[in-house]
PDB file of N, CA and C in Angstrom:
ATOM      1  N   UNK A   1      32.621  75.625  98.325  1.00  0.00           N
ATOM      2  CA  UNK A   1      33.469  75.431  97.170  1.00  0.00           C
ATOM      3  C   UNK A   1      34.517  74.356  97.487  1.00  0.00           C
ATOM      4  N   UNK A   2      34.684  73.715  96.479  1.00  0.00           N
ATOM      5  CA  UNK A   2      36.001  72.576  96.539  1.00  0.00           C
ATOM      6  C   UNK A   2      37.321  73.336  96.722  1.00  0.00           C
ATOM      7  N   UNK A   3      38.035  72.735  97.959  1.00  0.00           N
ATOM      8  CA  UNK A   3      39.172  73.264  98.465  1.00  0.00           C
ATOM      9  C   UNK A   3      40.147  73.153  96.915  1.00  0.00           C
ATOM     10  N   UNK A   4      40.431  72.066  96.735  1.00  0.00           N
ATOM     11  CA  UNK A   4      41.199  71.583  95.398  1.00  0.00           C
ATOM     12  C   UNK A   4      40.982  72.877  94.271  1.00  0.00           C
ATOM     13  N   UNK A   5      39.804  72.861  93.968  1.00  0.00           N
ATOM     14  CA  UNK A   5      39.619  73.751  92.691  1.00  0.00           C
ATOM     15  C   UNK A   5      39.754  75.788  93.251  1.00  0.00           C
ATOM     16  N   UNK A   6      39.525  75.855  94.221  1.00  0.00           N
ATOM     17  CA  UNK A   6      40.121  77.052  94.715  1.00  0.00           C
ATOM     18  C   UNK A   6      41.810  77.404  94.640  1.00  0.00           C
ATOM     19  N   UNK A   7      42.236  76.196  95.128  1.00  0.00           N
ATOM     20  CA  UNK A   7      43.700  76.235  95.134  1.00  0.00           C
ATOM     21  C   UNK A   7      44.105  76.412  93.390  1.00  0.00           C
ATOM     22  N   UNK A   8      43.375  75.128  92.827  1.00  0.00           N
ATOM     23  CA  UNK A   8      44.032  75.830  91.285  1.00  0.00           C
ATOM     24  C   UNK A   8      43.618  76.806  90.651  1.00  0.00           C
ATOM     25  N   UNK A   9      42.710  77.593  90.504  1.00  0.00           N
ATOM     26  CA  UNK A   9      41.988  78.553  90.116  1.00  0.00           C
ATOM     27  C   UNK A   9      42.948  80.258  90.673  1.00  0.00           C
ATOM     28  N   UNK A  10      43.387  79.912  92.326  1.00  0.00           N
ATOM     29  CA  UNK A  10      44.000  80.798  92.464  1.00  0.00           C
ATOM     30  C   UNK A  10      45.637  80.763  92.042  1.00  0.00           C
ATOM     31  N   UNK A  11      45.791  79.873  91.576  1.00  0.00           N
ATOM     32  CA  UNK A  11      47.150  79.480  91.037  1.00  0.00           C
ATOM     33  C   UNK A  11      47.247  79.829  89.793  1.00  0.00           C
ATOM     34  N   UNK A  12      45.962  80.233  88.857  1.00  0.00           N
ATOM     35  CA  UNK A  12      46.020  80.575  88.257  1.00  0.00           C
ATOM     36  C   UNK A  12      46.069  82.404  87.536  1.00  0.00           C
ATOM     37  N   UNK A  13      44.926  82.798  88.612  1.00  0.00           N
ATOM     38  CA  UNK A  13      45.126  84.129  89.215  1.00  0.00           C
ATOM     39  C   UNK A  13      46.381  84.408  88.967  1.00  0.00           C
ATOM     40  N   UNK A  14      47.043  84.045  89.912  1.00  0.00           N
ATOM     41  CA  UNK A  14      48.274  84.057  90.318  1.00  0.00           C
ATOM     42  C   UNK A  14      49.086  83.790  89.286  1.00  0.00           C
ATOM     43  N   UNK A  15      49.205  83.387  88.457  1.00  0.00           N
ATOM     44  CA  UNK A  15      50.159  83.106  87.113  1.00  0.00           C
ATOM     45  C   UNK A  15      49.764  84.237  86.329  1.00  0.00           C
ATOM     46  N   UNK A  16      48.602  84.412  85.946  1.00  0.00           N
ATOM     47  CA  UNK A  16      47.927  85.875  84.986  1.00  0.00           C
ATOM     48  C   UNK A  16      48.625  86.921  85.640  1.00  0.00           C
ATOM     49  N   UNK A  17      48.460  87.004  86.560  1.00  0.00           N
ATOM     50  CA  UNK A  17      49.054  88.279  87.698  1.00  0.00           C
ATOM     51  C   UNK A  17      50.231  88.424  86.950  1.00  0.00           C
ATOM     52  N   UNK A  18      50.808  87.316  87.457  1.00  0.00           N
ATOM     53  CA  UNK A  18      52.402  87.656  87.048  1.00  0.00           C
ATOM     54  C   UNK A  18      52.771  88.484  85.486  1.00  0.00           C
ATOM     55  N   UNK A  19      52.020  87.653  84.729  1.00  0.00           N
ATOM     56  CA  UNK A  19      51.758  88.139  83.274  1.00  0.00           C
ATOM     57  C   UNK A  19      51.984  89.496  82.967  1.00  0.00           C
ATOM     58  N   UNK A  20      50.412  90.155  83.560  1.00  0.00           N
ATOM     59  CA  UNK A  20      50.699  91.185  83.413  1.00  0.00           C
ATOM     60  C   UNK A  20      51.837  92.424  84.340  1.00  0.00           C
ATOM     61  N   UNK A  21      51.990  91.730  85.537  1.00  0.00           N
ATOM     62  CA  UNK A  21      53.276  92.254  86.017  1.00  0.00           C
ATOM     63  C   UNK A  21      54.235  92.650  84.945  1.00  0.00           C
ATOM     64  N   UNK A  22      54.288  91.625  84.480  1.00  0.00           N
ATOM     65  CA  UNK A  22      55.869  91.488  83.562  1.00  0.00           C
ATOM     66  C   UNK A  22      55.758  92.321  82.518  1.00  0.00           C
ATOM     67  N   UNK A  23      54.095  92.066  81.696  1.00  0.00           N
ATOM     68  CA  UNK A  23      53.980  92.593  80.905  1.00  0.00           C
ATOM     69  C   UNK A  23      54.296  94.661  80.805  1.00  0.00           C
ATOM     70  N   UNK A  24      53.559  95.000  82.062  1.00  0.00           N
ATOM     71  CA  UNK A  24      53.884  96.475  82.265  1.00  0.00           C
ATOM     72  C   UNK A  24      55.293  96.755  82.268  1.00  0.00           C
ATOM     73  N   UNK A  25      55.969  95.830  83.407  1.00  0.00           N
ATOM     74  CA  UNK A  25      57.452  96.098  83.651  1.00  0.00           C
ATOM     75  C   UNK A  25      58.249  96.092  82.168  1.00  0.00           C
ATOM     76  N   UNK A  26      57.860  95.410  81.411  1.00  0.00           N
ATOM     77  CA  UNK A  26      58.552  95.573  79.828  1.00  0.00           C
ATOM     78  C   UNK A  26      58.129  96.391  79.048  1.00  0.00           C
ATOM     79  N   UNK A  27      57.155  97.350  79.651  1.00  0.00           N
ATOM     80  CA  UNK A  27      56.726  98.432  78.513  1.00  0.00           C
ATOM     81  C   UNK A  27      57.468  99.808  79.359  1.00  0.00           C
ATOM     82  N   UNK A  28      57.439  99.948  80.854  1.00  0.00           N
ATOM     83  CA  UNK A  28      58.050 100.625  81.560  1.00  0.00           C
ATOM     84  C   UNK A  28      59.218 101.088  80.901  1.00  0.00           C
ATOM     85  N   UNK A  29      60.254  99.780  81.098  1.00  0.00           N
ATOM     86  CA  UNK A  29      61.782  99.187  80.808  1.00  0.00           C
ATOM     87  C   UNK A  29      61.936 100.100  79.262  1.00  0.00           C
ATOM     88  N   UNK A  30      61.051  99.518  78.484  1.00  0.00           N
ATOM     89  CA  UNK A  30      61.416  99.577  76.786  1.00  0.00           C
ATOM     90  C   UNK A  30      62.707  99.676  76.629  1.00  0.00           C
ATOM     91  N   UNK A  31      63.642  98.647  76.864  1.00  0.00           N
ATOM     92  CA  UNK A  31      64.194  98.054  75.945  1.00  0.00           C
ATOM     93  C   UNK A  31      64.167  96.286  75.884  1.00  0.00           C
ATOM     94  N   UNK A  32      64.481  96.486  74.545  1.00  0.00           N
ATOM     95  CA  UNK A  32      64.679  94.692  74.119  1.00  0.00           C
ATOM     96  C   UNK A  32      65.682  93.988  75.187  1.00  0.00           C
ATOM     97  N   UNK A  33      66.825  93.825  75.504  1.00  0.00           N
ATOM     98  CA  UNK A  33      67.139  93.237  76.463  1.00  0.00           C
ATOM     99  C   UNK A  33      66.694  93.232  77.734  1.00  0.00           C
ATOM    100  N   UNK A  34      66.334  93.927  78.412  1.00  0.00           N
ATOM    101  CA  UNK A  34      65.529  94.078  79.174  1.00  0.00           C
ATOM    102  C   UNK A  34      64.127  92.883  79.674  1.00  0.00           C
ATOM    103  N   UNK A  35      63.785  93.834  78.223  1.00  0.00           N
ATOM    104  CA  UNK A  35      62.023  92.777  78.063  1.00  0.00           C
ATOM    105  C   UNK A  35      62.550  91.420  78.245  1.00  0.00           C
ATOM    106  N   UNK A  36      63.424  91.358  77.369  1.00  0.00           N
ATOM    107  CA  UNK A  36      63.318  89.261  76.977  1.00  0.00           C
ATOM    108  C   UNK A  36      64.246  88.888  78.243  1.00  0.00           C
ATOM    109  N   UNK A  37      64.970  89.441  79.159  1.00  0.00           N
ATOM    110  CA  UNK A  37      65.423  88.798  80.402  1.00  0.00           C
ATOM    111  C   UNK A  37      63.702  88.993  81.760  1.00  0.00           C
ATOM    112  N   UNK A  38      62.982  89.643  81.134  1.00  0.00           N
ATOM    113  CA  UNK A  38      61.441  89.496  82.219  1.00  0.00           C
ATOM    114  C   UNK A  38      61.065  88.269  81.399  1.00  0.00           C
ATOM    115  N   UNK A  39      60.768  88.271  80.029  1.00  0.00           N
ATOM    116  CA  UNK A  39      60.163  86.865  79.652  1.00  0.00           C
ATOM    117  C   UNK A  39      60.894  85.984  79.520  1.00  0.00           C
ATOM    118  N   UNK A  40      62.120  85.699  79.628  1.00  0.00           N
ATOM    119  CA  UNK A  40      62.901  84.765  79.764  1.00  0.00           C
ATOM    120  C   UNK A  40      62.001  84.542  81.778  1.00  0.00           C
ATOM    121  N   UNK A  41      62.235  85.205  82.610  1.00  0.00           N
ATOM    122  CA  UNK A  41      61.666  84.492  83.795  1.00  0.00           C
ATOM    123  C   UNK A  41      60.107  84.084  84.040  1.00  0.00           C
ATOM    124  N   UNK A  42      59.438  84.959  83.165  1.00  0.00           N
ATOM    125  CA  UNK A  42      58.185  84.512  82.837  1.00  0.00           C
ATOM    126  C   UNK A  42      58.357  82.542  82.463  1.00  0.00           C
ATOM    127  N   UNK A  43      59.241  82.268  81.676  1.00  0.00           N
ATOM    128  CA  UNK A  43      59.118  80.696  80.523  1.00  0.00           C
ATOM    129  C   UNK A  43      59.531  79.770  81.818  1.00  0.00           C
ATOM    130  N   UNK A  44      60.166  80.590  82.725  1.00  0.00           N
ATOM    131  CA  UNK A  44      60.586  79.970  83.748  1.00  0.00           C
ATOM    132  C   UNK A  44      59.185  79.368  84.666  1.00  0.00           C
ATOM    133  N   UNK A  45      58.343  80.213  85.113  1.00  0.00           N
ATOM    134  CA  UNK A  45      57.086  79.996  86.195  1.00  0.00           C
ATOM    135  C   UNK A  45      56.361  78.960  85.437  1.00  0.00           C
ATOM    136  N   UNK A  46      55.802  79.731  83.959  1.00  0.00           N
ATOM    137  CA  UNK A  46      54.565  78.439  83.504  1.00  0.00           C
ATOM    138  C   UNK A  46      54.771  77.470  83.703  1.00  0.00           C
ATOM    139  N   UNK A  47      55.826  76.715  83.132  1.00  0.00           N
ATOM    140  CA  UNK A  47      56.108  75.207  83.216  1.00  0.00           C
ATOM    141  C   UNK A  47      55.381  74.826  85.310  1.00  0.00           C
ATOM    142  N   UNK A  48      56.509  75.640  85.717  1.00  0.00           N
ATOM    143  CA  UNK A  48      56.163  75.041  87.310  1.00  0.00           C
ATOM    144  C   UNK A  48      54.267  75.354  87.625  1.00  0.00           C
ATOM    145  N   UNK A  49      53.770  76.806  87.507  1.00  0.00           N
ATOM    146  CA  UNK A  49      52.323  76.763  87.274  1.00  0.00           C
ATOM    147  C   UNK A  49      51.761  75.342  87.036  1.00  0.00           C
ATOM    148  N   UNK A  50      52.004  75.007  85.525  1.00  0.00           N
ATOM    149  CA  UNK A  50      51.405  73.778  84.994  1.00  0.00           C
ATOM    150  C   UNK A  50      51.647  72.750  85.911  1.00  0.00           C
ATOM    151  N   UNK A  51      52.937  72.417  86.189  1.00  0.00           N
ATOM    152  CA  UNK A  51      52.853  71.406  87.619  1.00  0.00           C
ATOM    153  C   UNK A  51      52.134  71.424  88.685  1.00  0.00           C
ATOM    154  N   UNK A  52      52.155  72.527  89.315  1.00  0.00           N
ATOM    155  CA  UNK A  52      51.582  72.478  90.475  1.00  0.00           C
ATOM    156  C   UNK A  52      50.023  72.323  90.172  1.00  0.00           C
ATOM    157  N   UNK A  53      49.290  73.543  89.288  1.00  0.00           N
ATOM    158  CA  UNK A  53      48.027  73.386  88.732  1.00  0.00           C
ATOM    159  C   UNK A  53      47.073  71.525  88.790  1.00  0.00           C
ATOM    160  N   UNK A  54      48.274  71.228  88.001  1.00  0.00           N
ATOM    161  CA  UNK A  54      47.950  69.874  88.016  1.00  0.00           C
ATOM    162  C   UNK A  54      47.986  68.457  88.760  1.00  0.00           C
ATOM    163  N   UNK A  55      48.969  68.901  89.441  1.00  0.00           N
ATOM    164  CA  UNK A  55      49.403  68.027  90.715  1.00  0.00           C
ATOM    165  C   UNK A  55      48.260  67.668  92.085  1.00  0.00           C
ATOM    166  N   UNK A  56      47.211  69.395  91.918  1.00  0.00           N
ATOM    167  CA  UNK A  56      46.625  69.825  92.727  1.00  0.00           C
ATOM    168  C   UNK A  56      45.558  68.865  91.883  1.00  0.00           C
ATOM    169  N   UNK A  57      45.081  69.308  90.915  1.00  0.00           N
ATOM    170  CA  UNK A  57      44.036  68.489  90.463  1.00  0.00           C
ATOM    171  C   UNK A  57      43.839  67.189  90.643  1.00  0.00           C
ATOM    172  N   UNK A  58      45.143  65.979  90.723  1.00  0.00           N
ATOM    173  CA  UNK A  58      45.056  65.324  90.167  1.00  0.00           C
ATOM    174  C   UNK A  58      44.663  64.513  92.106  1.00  0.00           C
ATOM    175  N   UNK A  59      45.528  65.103  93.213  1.00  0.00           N
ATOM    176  CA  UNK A  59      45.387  64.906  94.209  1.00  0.00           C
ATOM    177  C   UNK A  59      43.759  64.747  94.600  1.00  0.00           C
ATOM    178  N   UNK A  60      43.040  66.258  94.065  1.00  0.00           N
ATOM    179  CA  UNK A  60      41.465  66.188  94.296  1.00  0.00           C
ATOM    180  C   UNK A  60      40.966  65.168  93.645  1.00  0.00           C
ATOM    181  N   UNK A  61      41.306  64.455  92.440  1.00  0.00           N
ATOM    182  CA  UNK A  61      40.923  63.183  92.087  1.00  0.00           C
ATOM    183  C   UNK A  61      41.209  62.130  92.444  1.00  0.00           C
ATOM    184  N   UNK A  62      42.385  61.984  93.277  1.00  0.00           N
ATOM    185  CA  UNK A  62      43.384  60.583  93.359  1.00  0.00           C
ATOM    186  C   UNK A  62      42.094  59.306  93.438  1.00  0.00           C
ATOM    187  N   UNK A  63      41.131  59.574  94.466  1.00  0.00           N
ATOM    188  CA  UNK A  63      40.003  58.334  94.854  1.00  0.00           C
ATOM    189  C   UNK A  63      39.560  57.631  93.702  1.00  0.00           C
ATOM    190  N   UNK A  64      39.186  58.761  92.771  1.00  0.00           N
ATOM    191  CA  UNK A  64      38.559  58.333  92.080  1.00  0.00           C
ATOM    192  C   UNK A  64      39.123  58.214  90.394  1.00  0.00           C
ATOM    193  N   UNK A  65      40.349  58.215  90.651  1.00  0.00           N
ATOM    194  CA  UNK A  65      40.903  57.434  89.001  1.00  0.00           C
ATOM    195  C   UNK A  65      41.982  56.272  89.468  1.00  0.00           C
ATOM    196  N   UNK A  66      42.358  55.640  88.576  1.00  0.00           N
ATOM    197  CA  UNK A  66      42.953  53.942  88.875  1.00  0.00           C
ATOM    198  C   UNK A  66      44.503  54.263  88.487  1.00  0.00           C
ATOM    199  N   UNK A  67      45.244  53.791  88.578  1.00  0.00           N
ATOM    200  CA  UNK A  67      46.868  54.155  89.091  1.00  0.00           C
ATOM    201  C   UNK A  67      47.414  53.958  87.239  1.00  0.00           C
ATOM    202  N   UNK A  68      46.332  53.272  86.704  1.00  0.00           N
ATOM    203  CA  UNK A  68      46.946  53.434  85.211  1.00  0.00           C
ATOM    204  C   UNK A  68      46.726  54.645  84.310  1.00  0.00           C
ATOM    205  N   UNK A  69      45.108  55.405  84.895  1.00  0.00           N
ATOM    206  CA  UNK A  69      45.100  56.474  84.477  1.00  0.00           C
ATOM    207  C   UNK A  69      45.952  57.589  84.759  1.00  0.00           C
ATOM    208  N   UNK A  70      46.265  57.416  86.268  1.00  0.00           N
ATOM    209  CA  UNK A  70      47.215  58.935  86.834  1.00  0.00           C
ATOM    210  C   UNK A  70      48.574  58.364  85.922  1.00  0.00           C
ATOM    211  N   UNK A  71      48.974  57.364  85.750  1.00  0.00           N
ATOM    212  CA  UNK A  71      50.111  57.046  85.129  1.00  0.00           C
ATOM    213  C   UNK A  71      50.359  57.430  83.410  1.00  0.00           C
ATOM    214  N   UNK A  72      48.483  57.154  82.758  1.00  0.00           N
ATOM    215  CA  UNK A  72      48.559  57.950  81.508  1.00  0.00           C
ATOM    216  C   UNK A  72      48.725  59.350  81.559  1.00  0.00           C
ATOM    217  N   UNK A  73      48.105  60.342  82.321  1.00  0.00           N
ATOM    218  CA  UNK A  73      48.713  61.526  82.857  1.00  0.00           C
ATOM    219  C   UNK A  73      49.690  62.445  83.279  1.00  0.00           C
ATOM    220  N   UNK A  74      50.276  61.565  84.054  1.00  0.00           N
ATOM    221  CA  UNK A  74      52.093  61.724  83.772  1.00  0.00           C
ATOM    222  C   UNK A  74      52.453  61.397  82.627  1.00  0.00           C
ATOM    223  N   UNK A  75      52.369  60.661  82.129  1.00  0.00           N
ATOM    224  CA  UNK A  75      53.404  60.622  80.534  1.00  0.00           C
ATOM    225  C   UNK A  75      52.548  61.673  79.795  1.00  0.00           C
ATOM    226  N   UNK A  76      51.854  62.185  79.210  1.00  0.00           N
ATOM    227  CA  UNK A  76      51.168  63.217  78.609  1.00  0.00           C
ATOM    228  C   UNK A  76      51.397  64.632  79.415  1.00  0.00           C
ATOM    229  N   UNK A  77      51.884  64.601  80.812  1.00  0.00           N
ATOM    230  CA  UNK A  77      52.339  66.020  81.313  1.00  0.00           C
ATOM    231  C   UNK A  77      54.157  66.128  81.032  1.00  0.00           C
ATOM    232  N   UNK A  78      54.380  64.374  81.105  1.00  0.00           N
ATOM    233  CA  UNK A  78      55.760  64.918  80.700  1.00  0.00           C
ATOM    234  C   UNK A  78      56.083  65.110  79.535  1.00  0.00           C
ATOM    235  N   UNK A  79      55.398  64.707  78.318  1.00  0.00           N
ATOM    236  CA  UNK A  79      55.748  64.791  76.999  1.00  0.00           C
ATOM    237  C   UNK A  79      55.400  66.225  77.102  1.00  0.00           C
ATOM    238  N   UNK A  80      54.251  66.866  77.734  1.00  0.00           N
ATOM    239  CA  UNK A  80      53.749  68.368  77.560  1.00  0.00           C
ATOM    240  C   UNK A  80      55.296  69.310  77.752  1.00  0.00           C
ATOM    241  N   UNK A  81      55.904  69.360  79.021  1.00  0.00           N
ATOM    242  CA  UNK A  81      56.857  69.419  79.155  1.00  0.00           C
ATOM    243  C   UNK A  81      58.260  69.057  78.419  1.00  0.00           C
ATOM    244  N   UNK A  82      58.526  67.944  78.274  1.00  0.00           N
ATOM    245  CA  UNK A  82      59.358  68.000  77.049  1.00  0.00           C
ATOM    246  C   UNK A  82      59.523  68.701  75.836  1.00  0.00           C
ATOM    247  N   UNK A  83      58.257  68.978  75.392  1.00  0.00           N
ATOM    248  CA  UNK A  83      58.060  69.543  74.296  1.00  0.00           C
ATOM    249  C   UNK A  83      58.036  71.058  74.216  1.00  0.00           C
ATOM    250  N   UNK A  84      58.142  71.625  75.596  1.00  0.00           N
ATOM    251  CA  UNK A  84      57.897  73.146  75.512  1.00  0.00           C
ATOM    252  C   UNK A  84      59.662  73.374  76.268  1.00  0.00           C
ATOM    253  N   UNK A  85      60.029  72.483  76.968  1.00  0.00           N
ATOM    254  CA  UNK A  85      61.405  72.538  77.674  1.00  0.00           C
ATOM    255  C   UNK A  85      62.540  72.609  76.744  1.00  0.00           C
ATOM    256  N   UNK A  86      62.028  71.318  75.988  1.00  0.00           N
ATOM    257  CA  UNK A  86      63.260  70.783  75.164  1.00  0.00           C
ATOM    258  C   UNK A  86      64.174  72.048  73.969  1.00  0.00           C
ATOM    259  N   UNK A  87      65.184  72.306  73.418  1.00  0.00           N
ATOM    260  CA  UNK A  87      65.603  73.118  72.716  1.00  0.00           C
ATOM    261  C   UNK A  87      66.193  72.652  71.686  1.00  0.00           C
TER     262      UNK A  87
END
């Protein structure tokens, strides 16, 4: 198996995990403040997930895409980001 795609795959694991972590811990909890200070740290991970996820990918590709494509990539991960960051 490709080292690269293991790493993101379990990064992803690993983000679901958390999910439902949180998710139980807020049914545990039941209450509303509570819950939305777990998903308030939940809004916190995805964003970084999505970075790393992709960072990893983009490394297993570096050979084989041209410095204008990884560059269209960044601007489309940062607008991704902007757009889920921004308030």
């Amino acid at each position: 198996m490709d080292k690269f795609v293991v790493s993101m795959a379990s990064l992803r694991v690993f983000s679901g995990s958390l999910e439902i972590i949180a998710a139980i811990i807020m049914l545990r909890m039941n209450q509303v403040d509570k819950a939305l200070a777990v998903n308030s740290a939940l809004a916190f991970t995805g964003p970084l997930i999505l970075i790393a996820t992709t960072t990893i990918g983009l490394v297993g590709m570096a050979d084989k895409l041209s410095w204008g494509k990884i560059g269209w990539i960044m601007c489309g991960i940062t607008c991704l980001l902007y757009g889920i960051l921004k308030k």
